[in-house]
C-alpha atoms as a PDB file:
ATOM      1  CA  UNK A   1     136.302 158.181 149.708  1.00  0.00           C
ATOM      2  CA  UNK A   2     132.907 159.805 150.545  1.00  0.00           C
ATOM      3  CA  UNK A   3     129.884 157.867 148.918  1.00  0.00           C
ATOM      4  CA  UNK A   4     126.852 159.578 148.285  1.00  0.00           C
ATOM      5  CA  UNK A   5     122.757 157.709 147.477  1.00  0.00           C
ATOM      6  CA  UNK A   6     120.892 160.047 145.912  1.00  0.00           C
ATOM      7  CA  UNK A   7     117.391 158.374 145.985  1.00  0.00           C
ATOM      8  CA  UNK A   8     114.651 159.722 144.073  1.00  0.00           C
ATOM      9  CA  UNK A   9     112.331 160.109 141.020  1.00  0.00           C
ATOM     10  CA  UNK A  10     112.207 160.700 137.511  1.00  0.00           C
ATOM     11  CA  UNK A  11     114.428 163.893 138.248  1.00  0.00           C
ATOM     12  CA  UNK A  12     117.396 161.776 139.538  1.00  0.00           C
ATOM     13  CA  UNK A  13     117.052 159.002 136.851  1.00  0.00           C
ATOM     14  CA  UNK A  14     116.951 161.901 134.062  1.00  0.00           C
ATOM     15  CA  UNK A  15     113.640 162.190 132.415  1.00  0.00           C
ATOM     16  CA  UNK A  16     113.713 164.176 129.529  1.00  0.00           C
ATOM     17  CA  UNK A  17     110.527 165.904 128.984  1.00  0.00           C
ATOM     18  CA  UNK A  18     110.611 166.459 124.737  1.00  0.00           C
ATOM     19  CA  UNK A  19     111.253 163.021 123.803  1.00  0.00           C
ATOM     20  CA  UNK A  20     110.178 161.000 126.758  1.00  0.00           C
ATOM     21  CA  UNK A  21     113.506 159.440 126.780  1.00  0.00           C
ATOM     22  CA  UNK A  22     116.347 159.998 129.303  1.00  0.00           C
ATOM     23  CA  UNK A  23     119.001 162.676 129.554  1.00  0.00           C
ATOM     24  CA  UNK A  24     122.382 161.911 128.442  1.00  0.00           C
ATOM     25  CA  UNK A  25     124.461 160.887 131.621  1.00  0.00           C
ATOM     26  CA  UNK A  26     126.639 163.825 131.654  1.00  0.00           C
ATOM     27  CA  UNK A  27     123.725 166.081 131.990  1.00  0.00           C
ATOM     28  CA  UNK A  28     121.629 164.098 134.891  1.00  0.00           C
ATOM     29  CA  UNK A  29     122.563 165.553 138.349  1.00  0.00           C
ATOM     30  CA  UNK A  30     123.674 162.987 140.158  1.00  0.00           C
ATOM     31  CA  UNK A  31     126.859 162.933 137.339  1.00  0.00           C
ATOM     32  CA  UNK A  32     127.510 166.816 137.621  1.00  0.00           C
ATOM     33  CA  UNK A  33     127.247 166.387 141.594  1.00  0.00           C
ATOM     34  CA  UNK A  34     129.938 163.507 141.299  1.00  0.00           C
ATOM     35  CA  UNK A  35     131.874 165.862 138.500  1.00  0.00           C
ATOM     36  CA  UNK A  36     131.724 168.542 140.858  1.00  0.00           C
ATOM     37  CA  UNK A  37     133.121 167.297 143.789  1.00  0.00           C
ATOM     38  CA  UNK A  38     135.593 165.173 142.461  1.00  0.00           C
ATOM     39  CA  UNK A  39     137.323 161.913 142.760  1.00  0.00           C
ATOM     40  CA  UNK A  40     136.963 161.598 146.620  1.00  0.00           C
ATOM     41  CA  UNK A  41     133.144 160.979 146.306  1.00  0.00           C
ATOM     42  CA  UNK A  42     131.325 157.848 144.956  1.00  0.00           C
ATOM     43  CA  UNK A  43     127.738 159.407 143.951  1.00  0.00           C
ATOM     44  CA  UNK A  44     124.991 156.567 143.355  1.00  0.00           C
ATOM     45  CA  UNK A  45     121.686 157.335 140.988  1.00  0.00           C
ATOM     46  CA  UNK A  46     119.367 155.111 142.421  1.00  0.00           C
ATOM     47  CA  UNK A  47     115.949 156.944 140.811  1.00  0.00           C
ATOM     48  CA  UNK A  48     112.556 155.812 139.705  1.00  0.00           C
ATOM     49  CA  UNK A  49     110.137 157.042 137.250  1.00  0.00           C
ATOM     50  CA  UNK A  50     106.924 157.958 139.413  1.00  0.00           C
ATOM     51  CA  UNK A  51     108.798 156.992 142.931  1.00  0.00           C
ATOM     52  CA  UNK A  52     106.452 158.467 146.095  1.00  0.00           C
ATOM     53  CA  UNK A  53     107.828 159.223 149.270  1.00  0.00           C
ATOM     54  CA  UNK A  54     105.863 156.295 150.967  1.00  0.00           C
ATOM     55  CA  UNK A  55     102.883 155.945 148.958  1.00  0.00           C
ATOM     56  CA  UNK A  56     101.032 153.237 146.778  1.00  0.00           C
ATOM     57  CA  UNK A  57     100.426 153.801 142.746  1.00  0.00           C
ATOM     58  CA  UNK A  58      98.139 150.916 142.089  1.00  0.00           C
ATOM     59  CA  UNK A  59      98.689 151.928 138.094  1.00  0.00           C
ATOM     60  CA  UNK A  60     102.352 151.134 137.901  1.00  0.00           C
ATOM     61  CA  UNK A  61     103.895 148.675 136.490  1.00  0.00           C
ATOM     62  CA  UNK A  62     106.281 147.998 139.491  1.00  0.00           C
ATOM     63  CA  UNK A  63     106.817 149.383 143.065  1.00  0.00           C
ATOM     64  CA  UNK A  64     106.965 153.117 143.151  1.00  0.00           C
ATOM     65  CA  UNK A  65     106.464 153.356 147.084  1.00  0.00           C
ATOM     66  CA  UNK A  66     109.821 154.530 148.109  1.00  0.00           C
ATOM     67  CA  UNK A  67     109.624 153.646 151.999  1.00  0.00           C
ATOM     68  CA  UNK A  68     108.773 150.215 151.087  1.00  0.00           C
ATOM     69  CA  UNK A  69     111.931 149.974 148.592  1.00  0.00           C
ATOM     70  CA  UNK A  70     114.715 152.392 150.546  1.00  0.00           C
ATOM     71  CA  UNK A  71     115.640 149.374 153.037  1.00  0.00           C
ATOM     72  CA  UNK A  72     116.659 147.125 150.236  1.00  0.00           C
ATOM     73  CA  UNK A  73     118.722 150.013 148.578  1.00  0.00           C
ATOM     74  CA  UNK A  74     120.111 151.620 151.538  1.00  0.00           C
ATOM     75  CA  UNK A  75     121.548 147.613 151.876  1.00  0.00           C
ATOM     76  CA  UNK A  76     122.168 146.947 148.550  1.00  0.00           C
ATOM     77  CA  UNK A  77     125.081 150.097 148.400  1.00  0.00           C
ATOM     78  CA  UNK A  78     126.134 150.088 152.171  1.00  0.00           C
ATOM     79  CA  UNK A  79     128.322 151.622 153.338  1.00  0.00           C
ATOM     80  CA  UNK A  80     127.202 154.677 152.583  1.00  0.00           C
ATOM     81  CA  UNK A  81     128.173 157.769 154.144  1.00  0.00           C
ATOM     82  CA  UNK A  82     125.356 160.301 153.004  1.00  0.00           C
ATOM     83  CA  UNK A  83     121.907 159.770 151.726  1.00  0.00           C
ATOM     84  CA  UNK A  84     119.985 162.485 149.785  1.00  0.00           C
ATOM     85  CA  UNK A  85     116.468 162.666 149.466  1.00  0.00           C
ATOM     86  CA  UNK A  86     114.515 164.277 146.663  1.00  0.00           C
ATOM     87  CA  UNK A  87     110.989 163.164 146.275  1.00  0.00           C
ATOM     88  CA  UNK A  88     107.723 164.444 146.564  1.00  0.00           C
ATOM     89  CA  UNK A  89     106.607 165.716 143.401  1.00  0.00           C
ATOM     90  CA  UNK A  90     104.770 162.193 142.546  1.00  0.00           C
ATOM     91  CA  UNK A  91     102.788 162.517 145.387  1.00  0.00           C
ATOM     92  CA  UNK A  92     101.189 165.854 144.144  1.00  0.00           C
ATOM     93  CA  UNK A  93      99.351 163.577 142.049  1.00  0.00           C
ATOM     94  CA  UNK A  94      95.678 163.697 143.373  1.00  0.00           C
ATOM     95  CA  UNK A  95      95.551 159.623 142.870  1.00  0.00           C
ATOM     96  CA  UNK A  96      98.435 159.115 144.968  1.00  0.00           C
ATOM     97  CA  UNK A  97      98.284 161.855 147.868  1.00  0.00           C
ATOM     98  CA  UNK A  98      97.661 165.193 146.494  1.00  0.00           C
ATOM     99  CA  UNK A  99      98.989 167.450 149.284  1.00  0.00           C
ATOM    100  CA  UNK A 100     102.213 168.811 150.402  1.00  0.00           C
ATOM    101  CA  UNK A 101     101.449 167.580 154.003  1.00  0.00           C
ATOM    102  CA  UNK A 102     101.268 164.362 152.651  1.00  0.00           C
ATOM    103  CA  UNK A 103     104.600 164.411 150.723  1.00  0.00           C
ATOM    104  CA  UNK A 104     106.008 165.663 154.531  1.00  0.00           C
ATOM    105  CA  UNK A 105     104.751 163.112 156.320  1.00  0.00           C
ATOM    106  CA  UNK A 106     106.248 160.353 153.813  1.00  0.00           C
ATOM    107  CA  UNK A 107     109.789 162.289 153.613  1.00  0.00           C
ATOM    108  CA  UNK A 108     109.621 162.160 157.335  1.00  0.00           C
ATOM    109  CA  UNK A 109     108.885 158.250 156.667  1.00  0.00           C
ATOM    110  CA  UNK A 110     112.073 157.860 154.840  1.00  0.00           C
ATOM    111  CA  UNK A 111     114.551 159.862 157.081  1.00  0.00           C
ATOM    112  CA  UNK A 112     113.421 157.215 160.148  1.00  0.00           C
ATOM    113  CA  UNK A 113     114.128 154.466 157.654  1.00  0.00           C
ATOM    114  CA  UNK A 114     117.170 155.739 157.513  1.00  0.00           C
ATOM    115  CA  UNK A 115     117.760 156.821 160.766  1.00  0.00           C
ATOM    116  CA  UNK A 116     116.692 153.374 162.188  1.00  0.00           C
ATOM    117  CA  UNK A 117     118.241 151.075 159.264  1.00  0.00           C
ATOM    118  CA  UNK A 118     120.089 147.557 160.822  1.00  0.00           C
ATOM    119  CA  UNK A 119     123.101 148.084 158.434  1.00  0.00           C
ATOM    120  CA  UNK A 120     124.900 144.426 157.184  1.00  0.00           C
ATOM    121  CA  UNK A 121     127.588 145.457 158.921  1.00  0.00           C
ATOM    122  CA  UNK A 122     129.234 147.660 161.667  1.00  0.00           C
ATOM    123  CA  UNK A 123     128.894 151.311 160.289  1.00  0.00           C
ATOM    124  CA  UNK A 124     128.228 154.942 161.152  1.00  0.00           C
ATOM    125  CA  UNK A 125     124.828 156.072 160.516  1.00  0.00           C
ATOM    126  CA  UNK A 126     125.086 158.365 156.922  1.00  0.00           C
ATOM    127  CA  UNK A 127     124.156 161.922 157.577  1.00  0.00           C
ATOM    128  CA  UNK A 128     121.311 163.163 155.491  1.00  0.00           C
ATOM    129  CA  UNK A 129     120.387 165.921 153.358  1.00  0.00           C
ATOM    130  CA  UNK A 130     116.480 166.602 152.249  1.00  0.00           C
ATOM    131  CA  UNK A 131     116.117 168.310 148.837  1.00  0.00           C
ATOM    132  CA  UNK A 132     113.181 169.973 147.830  1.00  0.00           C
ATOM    133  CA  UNK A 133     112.352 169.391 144.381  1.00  0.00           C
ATOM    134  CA  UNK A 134     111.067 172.599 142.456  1.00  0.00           C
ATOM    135  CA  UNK A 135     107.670 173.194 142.081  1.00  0.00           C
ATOM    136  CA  UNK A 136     105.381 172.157 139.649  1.00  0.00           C
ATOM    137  CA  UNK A 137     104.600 175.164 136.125  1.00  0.00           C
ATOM    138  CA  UNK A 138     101.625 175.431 134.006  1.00  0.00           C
ATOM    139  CA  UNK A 139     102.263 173.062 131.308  1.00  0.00           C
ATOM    140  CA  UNK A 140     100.119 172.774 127.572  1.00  0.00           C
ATOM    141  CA  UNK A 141     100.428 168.920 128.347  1.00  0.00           C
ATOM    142  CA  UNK A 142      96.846 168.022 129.077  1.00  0.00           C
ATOM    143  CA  UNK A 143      98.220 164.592 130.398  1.00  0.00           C
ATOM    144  CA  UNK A 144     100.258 166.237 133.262  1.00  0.00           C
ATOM    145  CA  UNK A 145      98.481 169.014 133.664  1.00  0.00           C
ATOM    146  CA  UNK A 146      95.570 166.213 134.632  1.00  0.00           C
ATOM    147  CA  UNK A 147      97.551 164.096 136.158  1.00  0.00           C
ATOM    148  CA  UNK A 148      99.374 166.843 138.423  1.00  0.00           C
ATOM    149  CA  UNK A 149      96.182 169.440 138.802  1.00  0.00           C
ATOM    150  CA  UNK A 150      96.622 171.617 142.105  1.00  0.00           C
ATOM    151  CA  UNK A 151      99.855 170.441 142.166  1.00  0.00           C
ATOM    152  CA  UNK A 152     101.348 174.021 141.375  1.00  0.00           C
ATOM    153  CA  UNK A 153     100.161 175.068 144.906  1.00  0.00           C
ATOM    154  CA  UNK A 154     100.330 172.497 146.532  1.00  0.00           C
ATOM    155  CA  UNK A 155     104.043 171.671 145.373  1.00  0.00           C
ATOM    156  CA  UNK A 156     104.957 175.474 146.219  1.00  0.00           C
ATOM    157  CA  UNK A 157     104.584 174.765 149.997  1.00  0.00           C
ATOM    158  CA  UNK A 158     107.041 171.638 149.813  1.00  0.00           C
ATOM    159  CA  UNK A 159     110.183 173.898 150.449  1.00  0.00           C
ATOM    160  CA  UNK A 160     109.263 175.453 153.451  1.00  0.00           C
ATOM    161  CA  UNK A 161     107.842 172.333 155.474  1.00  0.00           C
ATOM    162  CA  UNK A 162     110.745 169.475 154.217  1.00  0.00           C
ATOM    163  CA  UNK A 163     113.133 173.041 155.419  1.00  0.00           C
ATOM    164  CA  UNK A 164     110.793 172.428 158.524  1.00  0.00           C
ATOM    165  CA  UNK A 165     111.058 168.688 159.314  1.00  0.00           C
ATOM    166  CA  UNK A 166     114.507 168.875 158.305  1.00  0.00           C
ATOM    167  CA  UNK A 167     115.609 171.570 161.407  1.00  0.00           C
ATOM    168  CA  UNK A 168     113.584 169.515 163.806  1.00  0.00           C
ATOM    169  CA  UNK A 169     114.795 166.547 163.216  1.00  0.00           C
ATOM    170  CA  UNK A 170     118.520 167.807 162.574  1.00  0.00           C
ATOM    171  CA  UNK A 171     119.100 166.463 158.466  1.00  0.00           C
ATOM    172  CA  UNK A 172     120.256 168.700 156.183  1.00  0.00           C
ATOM    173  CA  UNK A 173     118.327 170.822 153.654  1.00  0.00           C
ATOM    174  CA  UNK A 174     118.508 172.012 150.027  1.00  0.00           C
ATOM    175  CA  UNK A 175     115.770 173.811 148.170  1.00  0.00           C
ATOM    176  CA  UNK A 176     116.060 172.578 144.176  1.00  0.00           C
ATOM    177  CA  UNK A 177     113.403 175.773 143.578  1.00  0.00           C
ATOM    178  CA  UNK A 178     116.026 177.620 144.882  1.00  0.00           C
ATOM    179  CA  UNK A 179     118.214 177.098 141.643  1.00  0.00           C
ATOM    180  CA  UNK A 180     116.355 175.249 139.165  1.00  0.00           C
ATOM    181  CA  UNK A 181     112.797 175.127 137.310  1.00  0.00           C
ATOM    182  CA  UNK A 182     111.086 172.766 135.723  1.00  0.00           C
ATOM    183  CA  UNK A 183     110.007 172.444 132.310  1.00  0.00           C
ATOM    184  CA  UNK A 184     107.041 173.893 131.066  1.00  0.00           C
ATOM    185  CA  UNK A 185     106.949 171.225 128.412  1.00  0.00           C
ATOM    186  CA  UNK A 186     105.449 168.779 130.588  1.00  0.00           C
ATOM    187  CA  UNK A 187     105.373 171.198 133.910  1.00  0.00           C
ATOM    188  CA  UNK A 188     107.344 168.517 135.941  1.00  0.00           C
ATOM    189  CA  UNK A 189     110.933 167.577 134.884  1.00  0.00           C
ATOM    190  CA  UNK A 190     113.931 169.764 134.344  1.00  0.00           C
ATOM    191  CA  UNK A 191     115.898 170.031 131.370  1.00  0.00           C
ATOM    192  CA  UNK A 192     119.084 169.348 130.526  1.00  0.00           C
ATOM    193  CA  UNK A 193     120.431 172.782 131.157  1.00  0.00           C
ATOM    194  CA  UNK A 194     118.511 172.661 135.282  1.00  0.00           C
ATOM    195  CA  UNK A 195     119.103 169.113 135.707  1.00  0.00           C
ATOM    196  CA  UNK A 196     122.938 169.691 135.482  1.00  0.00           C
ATOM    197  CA  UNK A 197     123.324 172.962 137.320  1.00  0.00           C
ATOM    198  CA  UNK A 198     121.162 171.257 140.153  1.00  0.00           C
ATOM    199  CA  UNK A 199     124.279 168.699 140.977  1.00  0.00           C
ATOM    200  CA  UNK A 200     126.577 171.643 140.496  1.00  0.00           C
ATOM    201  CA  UNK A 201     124.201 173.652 142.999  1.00  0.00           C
ATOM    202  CA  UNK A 202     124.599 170.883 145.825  1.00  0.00           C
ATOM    203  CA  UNK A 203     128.588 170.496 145.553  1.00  0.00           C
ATOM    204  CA  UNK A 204     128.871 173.319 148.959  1.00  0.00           C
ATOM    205  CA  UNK A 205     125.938 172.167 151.064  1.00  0.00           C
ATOM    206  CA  UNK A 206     127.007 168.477 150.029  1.00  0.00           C
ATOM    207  CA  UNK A 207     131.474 170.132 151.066  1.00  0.00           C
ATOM    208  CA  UNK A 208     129.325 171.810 153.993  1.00  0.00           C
ATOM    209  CA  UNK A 209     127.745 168.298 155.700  1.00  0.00           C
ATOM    210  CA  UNK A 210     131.210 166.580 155.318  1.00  0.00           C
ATOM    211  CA  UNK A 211     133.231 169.476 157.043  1.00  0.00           C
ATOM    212  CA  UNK A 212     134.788 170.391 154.019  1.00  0.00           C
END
């Protein structure tokens, strides 16, 4: 048995852009990436409405700074045996970071977390996969649209660099744009059709990492 932490943001816990509620758990990715792959893989949601990479949001209403939280988690489900990563779009926000660099240099955060975790017990260090979330669309939501503005470019040029930081520092690396888009309801989440097809879209670099 494989297990798999998928650690992330609204887009891992489900957030369903036309009634601000939450996908139904057969559609969120993390459940078509377990469906997918089968019974010899555990996969673990563990996502957060507004979650940065490593950043501060002094307007939530708990901790969204996911370098400060991923040591707790990373103990709280050991052992695990592969962690993915899929965050960045929060810090598009022009409160919180507003740059793709930014969003880099907290993913790069996370992977040493990882990389240098003291696990409760005697384990193997999980291998690691990055995952680019899609970029950011034009969206009639004035909310987003504020809250996210130059996020559209600036979310664009996430793919490349996490690709980037994740050959030099040897994780692996999926690009979500590569399969999915968001929603232009809101110009952030994915709907139920693109949430699913993302887990089904990681199965073979997920097969690939384990040898299989």
């Amino acid at each position: 048995m494989k297990t798999i932490l998928c650690y992330g943001d609204s887009l891992t816990w489900g957030y369903e852009a036309v009634s601000g509620s939450r996908h139904a758990s057969e559609d969120r990715w993390p459940t078509s990436l377990q469906t997918t792959l089968g019974g010899s893989f555990e996969v673990i949601a563990e996502g957060l409405n507004g979650r940065t990479t490593a950043y501060d949001d002094h307007l939530a209403d708990c901790d969204r700074n996911g370098a400060r939280i991923l040591p707790t988690v990373l103990h709280t489900h050991a052992p695990v045996d592969l962690v993915v990563l899929m965050l960045g779009s929060n810090d598009m926000k022009p409160f919180i970071a507003g740059s793709a660099i930014a969003a880099v240099q907290g993913m790069r955060r996370l992977v040493d977390l990882v990389q240098t975790h003291i696990w409760p017990f005697e384990m193997t260090d999980p291998h690691i996969l990055i995952v680019a979330p899609p970029p950011v669309c034009e969206t009639q939501d004035q909310e987003f649209a504020a809250s996210f503005e130059g996020g559209i470019t600036q979310s664009s040029m996430l793919a490349p660099l996490y690709e980037e930081l994740a050959d030099e520092i040897g994780c692996g690396f999926f690009d979500a744009g590569s399969v999915v888009k968001t929603t232009p309801v809101d110009g952030i989440h994915l709907d139920a059709e693109n949430t699913k097809l993302l887990g089904v879209a990681l199965a073979p670099t997920v097969r690939q990492i384990f040898g299989l």
